[in-house]
C-alpha atoms as a PDB file:
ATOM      1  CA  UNK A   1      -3.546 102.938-243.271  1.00  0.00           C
ATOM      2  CA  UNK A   2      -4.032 105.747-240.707  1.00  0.00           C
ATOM      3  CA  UNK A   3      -5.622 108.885-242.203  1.00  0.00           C
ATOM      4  CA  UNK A   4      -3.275 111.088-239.688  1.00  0.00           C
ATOM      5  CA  UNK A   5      -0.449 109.091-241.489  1.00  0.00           C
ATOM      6  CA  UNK A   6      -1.985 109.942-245.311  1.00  0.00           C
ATOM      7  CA  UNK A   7      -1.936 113.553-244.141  1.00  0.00           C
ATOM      8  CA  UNK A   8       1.609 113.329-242.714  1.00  0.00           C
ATOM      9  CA  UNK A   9       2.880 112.146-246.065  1.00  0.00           C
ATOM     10  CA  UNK A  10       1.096 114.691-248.033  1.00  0.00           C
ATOM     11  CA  UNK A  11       2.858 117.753-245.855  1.00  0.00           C
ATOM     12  CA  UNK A  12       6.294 115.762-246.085  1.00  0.00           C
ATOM     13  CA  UNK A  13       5.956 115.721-249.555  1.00  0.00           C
ATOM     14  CA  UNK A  14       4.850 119.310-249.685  1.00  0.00           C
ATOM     15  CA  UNK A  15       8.201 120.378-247.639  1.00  0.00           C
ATOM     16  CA  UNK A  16      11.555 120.320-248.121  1.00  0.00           C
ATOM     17  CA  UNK A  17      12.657 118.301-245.583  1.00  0.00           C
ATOM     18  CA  UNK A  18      10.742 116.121-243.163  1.00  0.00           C
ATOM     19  CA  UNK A  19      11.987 119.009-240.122  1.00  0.00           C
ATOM     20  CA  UNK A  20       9.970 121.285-242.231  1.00  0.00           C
ATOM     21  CA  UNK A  21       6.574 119.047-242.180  1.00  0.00           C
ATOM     22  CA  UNK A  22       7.348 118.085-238.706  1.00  0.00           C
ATOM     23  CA  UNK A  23       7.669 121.968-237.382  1.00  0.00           C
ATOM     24  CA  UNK A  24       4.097 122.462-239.850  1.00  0.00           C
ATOM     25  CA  UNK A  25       2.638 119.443-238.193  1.00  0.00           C
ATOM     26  CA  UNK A  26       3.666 120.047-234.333  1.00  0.00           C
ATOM     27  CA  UNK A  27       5.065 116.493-233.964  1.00  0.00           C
ATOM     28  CA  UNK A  28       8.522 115.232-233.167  1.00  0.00           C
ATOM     29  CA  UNK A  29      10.550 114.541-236.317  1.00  0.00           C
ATOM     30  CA  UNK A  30      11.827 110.873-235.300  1.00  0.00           C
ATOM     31  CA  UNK A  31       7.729 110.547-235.023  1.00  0.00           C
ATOM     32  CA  UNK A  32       7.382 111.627-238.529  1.00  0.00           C
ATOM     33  CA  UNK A  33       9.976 109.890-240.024  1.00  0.00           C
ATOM     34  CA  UNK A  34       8.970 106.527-237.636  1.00  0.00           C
ATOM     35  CA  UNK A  35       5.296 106.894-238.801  1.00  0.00           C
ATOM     36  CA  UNK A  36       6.641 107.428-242.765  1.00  0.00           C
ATOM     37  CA  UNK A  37       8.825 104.094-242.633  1.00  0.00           C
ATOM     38  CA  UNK A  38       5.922 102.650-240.687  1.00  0.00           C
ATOM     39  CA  UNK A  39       3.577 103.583-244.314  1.00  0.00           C
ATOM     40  CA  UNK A  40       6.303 102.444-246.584  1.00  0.00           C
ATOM     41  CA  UNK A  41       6.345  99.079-244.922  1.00  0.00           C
ATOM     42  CA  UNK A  42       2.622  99.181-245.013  1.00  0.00           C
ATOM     43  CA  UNK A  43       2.502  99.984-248.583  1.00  0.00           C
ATOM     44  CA  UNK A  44       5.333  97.119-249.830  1.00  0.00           C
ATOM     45  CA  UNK A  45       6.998 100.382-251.512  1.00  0.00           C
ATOM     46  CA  UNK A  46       8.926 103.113-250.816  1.00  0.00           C
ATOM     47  CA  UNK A  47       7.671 106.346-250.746  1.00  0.00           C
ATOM     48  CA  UNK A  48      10.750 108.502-250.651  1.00  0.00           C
ATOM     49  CA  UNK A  49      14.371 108.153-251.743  1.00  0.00           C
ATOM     50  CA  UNK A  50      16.482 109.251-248.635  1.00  0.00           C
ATOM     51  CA  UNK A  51      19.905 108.935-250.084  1.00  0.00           C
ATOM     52  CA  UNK A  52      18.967 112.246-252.093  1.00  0.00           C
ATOM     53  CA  UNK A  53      17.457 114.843-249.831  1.00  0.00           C
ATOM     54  CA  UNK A  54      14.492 112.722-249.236  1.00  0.00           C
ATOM     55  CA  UNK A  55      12.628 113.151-252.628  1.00  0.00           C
ATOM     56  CA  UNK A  56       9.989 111.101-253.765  1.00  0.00           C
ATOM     57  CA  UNK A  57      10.650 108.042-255.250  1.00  0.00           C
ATOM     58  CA  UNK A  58       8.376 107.626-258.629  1.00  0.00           C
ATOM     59  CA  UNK A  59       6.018 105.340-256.871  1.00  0.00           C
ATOM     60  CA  UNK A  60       5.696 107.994-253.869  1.00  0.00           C
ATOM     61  CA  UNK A  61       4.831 110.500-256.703  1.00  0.00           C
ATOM     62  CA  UNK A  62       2.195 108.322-257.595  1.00  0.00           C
ATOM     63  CA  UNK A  63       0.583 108.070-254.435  1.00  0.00           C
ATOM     64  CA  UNK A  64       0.769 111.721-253.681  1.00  0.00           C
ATOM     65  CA  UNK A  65      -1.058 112.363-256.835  1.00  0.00           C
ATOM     66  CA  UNK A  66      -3.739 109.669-255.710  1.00  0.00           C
ATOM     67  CA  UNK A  67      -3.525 110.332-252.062  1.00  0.00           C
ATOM     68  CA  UNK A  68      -4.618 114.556-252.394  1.00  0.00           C
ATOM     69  CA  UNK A  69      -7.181 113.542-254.298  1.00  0.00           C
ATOM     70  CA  UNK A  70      -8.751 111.129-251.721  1.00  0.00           C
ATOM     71  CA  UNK A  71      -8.300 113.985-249.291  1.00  0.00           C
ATOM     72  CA  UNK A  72      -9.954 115.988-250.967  1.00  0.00           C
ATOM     73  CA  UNK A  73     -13.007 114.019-251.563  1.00  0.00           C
ATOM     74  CA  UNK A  74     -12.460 113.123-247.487  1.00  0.00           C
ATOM     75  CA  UNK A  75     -13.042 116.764-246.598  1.00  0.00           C
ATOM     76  CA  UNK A  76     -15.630 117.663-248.487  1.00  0.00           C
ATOM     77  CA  UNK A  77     -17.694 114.906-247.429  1.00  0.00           C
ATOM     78  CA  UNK A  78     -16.529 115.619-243.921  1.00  0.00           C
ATOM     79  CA  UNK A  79     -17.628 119.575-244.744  1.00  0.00           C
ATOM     80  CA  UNK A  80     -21.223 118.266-245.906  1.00  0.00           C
ATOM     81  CA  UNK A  81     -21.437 116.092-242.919  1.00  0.00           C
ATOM     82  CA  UNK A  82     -20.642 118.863-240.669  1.00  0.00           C
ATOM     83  CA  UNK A  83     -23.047 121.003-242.422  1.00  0.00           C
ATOM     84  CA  UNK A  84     -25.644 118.443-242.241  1.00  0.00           C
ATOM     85  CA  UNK A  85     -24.846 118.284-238.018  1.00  0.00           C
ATOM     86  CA  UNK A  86     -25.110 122.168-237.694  1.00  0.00           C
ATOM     87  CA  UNK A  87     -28.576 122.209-239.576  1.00  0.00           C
ATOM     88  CA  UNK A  88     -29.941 119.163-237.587  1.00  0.00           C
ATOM     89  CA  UNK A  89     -28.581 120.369-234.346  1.00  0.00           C
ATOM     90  CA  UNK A  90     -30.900 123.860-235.346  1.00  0.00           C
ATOM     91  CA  UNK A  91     -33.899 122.134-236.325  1.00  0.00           C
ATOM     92  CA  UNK A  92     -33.717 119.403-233.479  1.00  0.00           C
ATOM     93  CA  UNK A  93     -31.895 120.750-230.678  1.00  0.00           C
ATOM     94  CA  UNK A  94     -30.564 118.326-228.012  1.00  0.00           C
ATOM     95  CA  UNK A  95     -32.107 118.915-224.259  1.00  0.00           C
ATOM     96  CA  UNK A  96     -29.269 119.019-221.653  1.00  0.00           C
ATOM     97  CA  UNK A  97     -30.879 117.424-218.739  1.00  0.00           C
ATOM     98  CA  UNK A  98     -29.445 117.387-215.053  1.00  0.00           C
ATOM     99  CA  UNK A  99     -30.797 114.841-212.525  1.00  0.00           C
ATOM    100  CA  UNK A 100     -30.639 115.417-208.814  1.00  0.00           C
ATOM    101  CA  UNK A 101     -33.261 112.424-207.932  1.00  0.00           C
ATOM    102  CA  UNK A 102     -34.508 109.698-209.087  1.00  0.00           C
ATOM    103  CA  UNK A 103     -31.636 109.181-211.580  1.00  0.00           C
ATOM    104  CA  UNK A 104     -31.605 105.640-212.505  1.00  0.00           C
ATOM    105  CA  UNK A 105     -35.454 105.600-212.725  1.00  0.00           C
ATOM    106  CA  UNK A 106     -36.255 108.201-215.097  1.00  0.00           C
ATOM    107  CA  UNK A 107     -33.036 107.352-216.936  1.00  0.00           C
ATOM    108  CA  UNK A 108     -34.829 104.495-217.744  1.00  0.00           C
ATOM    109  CA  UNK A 109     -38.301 106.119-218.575  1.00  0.00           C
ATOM    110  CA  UNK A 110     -36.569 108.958-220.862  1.00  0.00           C
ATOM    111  CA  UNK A 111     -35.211 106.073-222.662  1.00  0.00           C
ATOM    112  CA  UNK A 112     -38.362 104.410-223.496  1.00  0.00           C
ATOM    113  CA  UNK A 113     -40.882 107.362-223.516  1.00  0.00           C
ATOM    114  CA  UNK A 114     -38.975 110.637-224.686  1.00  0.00           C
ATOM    115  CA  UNK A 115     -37.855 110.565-228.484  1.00  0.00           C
ATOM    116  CA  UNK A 116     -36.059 113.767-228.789  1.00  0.00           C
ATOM    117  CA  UNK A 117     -32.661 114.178-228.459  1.00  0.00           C
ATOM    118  CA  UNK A 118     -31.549 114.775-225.100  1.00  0.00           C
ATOM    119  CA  UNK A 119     -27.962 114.470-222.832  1.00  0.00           C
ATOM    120  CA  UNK A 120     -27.630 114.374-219.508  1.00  0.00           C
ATOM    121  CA  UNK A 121     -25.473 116.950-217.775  1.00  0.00           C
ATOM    122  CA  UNK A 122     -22.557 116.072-215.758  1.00  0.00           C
ATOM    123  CA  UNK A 123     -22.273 118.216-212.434  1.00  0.00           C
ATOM    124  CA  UNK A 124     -19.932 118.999-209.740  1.00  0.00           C
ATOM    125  CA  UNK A 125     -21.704 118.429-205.976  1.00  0.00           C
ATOM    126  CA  UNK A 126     -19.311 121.466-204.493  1.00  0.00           C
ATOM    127  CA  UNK A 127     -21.025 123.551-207.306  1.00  0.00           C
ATOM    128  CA  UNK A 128     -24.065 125.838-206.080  1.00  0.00           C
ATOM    129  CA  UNK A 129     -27.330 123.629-207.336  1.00  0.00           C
ATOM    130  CA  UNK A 130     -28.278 125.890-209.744  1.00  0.00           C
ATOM    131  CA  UNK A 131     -24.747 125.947-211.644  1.00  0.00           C
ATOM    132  CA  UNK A 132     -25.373 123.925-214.517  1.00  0.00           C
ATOM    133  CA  UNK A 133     -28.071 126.510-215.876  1.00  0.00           C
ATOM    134  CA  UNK A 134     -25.697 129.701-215.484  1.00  0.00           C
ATOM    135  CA  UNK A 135     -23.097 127.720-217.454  1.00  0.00           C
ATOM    136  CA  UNK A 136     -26.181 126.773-220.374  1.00  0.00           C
ATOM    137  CA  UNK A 137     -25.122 123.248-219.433  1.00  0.00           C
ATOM    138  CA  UNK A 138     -28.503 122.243-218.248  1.00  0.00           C
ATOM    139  CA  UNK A 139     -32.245 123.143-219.808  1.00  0.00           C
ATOM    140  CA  UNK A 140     -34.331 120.570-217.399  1.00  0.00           C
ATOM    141  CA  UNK A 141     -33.589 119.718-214.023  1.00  0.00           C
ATOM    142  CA  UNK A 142     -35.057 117.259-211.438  1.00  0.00           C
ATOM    143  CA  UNK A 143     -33.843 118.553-207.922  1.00  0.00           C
ATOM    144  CA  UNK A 144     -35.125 119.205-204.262  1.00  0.00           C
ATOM    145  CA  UNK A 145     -38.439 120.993-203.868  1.00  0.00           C
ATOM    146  CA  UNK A 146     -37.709 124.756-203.527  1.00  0.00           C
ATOM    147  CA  UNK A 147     -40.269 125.596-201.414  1.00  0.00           C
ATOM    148  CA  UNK A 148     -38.190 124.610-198.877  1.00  0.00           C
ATOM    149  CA  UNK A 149     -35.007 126.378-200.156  1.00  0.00           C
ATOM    150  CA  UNK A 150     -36.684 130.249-200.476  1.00  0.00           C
ATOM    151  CA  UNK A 151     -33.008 131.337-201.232  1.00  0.00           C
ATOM    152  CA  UNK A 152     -33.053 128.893-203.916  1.00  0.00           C
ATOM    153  CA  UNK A 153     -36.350 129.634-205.417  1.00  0.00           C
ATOM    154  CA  UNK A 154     -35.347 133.428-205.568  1.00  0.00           C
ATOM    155  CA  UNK A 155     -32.283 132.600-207.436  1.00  0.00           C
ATOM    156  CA  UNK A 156     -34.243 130.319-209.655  1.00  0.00           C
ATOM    157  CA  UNK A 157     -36.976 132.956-210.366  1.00  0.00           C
ATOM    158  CA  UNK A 158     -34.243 135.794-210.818  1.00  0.00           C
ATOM    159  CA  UNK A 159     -32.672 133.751-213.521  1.00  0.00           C
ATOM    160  CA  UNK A 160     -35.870 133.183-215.500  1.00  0.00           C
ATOM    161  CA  UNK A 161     -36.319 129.437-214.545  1.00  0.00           C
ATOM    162  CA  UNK A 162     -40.144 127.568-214.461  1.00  0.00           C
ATOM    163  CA  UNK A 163     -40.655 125.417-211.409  1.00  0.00           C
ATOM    164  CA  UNK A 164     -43.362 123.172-210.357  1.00  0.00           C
ATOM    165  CA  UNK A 165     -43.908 120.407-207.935  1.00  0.00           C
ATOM    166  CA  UNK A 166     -42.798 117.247-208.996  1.00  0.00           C
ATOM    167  CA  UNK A 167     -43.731 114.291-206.481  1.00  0.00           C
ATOM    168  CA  UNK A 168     -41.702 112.878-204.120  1.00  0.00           C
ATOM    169  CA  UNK A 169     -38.052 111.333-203.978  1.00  0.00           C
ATOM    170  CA  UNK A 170     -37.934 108.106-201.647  1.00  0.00           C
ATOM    171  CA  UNK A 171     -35.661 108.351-199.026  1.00  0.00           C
ATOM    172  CA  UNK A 172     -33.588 106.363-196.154  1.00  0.00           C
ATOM    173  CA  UNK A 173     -31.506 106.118-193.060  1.00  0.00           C
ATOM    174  CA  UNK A 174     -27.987 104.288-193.239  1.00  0.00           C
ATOM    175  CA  UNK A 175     -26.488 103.354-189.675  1.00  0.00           C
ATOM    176  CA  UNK A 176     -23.825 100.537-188.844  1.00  0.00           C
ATOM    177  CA  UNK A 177     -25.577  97.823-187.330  1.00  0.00           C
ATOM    178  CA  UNK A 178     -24.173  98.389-183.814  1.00  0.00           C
ATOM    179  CA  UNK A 179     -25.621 101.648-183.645  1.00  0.00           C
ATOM    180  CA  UNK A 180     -28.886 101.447-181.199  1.00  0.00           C
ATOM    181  CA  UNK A 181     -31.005 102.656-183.364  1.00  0.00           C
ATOM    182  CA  UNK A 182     -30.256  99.771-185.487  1.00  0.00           C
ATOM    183  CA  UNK A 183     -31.827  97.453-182.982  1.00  0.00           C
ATOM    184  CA  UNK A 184     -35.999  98.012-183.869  1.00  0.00           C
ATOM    185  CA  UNK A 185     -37.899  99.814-185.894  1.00  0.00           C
ATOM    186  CA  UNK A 186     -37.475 103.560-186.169  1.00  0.00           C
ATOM    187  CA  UNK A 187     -39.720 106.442-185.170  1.00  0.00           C
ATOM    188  CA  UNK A 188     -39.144 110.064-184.867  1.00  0.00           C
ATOM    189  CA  UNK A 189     -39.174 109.412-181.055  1.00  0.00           C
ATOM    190  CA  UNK A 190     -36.041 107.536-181.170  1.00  0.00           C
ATOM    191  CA  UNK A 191     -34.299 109.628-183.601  1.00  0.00           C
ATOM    192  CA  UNK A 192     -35.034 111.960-181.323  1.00  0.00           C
ATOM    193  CA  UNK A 193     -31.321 114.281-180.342  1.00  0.00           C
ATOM    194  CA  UNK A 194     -30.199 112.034-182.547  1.00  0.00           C
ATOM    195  CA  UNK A 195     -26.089 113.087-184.577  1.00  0.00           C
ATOM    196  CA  UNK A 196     -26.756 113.125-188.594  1.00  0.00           C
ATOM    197  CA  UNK A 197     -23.929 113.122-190.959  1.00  0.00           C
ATOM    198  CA  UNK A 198     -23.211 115.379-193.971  1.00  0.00           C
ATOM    199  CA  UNK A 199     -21.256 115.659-196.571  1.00  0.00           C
ATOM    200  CA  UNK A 200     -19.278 118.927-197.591  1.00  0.00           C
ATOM    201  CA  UNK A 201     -19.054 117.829-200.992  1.00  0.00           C
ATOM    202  CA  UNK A 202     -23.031 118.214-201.023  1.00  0.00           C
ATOM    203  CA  UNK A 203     -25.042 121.173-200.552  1.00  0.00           C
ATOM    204  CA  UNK A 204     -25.353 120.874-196.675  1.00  0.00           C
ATOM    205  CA  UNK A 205     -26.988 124.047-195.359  1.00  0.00           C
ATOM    206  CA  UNK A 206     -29.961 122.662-198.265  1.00  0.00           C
ATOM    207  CA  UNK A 207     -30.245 119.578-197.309  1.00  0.00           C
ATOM    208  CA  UNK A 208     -30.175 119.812-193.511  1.00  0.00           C
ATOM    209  CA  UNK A 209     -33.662 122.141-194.404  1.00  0.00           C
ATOM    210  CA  UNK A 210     -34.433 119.400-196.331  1.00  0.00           C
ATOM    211  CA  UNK A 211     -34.133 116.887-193.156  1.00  0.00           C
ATOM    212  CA  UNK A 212     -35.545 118.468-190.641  1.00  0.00           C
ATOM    213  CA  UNK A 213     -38.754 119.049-193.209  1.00  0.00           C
ATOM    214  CA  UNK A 214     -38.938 115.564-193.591  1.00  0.00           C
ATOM    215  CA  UNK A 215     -38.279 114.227-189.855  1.00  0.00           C
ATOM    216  CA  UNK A 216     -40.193 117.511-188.431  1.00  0.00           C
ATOM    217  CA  UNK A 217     -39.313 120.604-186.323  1.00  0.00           C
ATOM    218  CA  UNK A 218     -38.601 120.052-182.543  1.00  0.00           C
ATOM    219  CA  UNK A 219     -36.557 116.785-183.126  1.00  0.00           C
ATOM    220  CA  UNK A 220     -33.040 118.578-181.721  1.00  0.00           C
ATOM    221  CA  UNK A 221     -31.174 117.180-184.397  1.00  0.00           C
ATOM    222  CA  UNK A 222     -27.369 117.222-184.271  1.00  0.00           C
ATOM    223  CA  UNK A 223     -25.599 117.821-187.720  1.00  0.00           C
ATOM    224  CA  UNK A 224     -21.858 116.638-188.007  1.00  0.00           C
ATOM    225  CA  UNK A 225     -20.037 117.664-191.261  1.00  0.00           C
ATOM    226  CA  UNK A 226     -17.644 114.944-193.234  1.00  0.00           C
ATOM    227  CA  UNK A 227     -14.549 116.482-195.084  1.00  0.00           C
ATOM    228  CA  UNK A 228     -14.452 114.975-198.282  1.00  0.00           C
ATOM    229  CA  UNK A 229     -12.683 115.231-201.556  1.00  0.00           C
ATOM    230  CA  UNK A 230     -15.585 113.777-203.937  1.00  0.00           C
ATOM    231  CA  UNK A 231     -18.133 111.189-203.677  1.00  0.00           C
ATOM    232  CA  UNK A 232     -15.701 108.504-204.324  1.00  0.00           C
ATOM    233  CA  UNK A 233     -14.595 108.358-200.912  1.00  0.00           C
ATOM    234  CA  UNK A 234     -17.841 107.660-199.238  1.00  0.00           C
ATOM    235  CA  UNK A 235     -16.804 104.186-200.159  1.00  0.00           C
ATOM    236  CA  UNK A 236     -14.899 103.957-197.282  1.00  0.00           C
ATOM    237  CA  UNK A 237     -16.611 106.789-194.956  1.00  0.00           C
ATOM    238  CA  UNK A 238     -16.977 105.244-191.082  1.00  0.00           C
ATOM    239  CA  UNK A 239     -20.668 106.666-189.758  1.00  0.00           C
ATOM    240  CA  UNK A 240     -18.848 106.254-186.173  1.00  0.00           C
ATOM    241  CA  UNK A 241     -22.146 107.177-183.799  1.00  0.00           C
ATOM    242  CA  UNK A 242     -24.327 109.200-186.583  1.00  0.00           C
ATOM    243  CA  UNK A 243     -26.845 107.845-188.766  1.00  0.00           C
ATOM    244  CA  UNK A 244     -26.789 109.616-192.641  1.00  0.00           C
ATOM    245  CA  UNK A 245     -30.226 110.043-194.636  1.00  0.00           C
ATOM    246  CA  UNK A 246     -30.258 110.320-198.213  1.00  0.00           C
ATOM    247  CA  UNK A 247     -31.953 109.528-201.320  1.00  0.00           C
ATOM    248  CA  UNK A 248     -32.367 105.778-200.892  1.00  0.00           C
ATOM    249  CA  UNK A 249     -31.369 105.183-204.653  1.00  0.00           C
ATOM    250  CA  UNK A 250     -27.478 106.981-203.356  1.00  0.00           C
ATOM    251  CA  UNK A 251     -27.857 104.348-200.020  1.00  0.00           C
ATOM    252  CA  UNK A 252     -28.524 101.265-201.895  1.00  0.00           C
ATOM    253  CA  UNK A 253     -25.239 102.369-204.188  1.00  0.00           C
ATOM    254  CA  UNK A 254     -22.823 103.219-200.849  1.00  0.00           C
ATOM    255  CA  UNK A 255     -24.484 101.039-198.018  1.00  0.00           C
ATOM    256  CA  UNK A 256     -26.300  98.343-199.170  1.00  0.00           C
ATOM    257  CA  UNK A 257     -23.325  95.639-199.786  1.00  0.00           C
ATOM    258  CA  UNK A 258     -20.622  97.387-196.836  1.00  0.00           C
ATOM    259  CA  UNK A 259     -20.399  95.028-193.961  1.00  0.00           C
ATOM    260  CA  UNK A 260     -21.644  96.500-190.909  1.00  0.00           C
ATOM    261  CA  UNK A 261     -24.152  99.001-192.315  1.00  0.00           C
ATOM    262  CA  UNK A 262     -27.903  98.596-192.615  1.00  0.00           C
ATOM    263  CA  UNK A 263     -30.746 100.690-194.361  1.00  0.00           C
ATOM    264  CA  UNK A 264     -33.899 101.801-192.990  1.00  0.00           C
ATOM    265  CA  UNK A 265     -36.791 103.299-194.953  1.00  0.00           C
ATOM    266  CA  UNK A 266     -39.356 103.671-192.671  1.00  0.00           C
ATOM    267  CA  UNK A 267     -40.096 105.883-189.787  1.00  0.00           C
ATOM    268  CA  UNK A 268     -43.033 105.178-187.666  1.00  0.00           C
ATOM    269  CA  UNK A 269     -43.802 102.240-189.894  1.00  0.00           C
ATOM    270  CA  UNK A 270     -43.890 105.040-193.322  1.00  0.00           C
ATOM    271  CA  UNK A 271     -41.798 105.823-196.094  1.00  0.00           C
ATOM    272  CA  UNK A 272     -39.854 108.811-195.427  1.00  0.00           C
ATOM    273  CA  UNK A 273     -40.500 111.092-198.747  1.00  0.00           C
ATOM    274  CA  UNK A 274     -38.595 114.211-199.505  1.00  0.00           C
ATOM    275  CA  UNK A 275     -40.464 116.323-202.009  1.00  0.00           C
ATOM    276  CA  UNK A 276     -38.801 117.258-205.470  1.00  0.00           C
ATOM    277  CA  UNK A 277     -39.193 119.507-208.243  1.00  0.00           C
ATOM    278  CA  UNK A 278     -39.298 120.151-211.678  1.00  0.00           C
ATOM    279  CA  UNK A 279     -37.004 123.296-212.832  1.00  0.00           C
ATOM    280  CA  UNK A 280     -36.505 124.434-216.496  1.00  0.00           C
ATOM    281  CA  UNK A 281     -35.826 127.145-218.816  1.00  0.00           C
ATOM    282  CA  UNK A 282     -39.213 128.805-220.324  1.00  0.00           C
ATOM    283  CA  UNK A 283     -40.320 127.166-222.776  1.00  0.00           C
ATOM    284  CA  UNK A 284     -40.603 130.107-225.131  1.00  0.00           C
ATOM    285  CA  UNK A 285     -36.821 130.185-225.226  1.00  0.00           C
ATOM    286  CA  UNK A 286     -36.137 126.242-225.543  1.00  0.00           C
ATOM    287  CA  UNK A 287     -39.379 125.088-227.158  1.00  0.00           C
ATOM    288  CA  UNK A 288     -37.534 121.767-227.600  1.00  0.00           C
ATOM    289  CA  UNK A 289     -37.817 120.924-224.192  1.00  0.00           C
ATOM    290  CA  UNK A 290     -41.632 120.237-224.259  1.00  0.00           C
ATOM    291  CA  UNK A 291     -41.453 116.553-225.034  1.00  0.00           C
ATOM    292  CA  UNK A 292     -39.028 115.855-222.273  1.00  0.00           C
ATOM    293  CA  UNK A 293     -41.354 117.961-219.805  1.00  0.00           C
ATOM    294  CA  UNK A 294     -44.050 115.650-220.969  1.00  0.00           C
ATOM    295  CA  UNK A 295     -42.477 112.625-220.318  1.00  0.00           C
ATOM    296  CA  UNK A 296     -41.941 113.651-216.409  1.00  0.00           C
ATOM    297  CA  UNK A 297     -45.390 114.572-216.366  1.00  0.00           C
ATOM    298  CA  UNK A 298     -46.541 111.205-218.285  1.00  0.00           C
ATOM    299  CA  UNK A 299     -44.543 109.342-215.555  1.00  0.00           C
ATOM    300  CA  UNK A 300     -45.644 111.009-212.652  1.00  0.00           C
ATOM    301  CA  UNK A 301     -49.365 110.668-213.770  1.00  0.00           C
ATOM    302  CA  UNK A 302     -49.321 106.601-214.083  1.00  0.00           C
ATOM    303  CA  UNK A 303     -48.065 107.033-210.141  1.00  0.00           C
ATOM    304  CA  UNK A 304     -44.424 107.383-210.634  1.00  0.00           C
ATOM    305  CA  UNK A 305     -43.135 109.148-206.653  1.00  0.00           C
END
């Protein structure tokens, strides 16, 4: 039997007519009165005597009597679990956690190093980075290094956020396989002039400062902008004539098994690194945060990027 059902029954037996309980229970009366026979049949008995006004038959009186009993036990042990919930969530917080980089490894290291409670934070690219803490959606975030985004650092420290350097975040070059550059290994000479994709449904304006950082000033880079609704179409995105560079964890999930595409992740024969950071609500606020914090910083020691 349903619970919903065992409650239905209860307020039809409470009314005067099953339009009554079905108006008190905001559901369609041919639901209630399906869902009722649906019980009865359930039950081997009938629970109400329809050729008079829908009273209860003897046995349905029965069950009524046993039935708001059981509910009532059913809520209060529902209240006490609540209660219980409310008074663990206060003494043991959960830590909202938003992951720019790196997310599949330190998914994996949270989940065998950190034992607090934590969640990850969902997040919408054509959001400003920063979003998820203004909406108390995120306490711990693992983004680009914002000492190369000062407007981004400003906002950070005018909301109160802690920041510190937090390795680097391997990177790579996706191309189709006709494109020269595919033909050789790569150096900042070639990629010299060279057209780079973006995404609108990623922070562009960031992440070209974050590209020209990495490849160096002087390299008369062209930036070409790709309309997009979400991520999900970058399935199907044609690179036409520019290369894209991105985390190479985001390549290996859009490029790696498209015919016609290859990935390069070296430029003049080294790995091209994009420093990230560590951003996070003081700790004097969310105290509950430490362990996480210590987990990054456990990782990074025994050489994580």
């Amino acid at each position: 039997m349903k619970l919903e059902h065992i409650r239905e029954f209860v307020a039809s037996a409470r009314c005067d007519s099953f339009q009554e309980a079905a108006d008190r229970l905001y559901v369609a009366r041919p639901t209630l009165s399906n869902h009722m026979r649906g019980l009865e049949q359930e039950l081997g008995f009938a629970l109400f005597d329809r050729s008079d006004s829908n009273e209860l038959t003897e046995t349905g009186t029965v069950f009524l009597d046993g039935m708001e009993r059981a509910l009532e036990v059913i809520d209060s042990g529902l209240e006490r679990c609540h209660a219980l919930a409310d008074l663990r969530e206060e003494q043991d917080p959960v830590v909202n956690i938003s992951l720019r980089c790196s997310v599949f490894e330190l998914r994996a290291m949270l989940e065998k190093s950190c034992l607090c409670r934590y969640a990850f934070a969902s997040y919408d690219n054509k959001r400003p980075m920063l979003y998820p803490f203004t909406q108390e959606g995120a306490d711990v975030m693992v983004m680009y290094d914002l000492d190369l985004l000062p407007s981004l650092r400003a906002e950070a420290a005018g909301m109160g956020l802690r920041y510190e350097r937090y390795g680097h975040e391997p990177c790579a070059i996706a191309m189709r396989k006709d494109h020269p550059l595919a033909q050789g290994p790569l150096t900042r000479e070639r990629l010299r002039g060279v057209e780079v994709a973006q995404l609108d449904v990623i922070e562009s304006e960031s992440w070209k400062r974050i590209i020209v950082h990495m490849l160096g000033d002087g390299m008369d880079l062209r930036f070409h902008l790709i309309p997009m609704d979400n991520l999900l179409s970058f399935w199907t995105v044609d690179l036409g004539d520019s290369i894209f560079i991105s985390i190479k964890s985001m390549l290996s999930q859009y490029f790696a098994r498209r015919e016609g595409y290859v990935i390069r992740d070296l430029v003049d024969d080294a790995p091209l690194l994009m420093p990230r950071s560590l951003v996070y609500r003081p700790i004097s606020e969310r105290p509950c945060i430490v362990p996480v914090l210590e987990a990054f910083r456990e990782h990074l020691s025994r050489g994580g990027l």
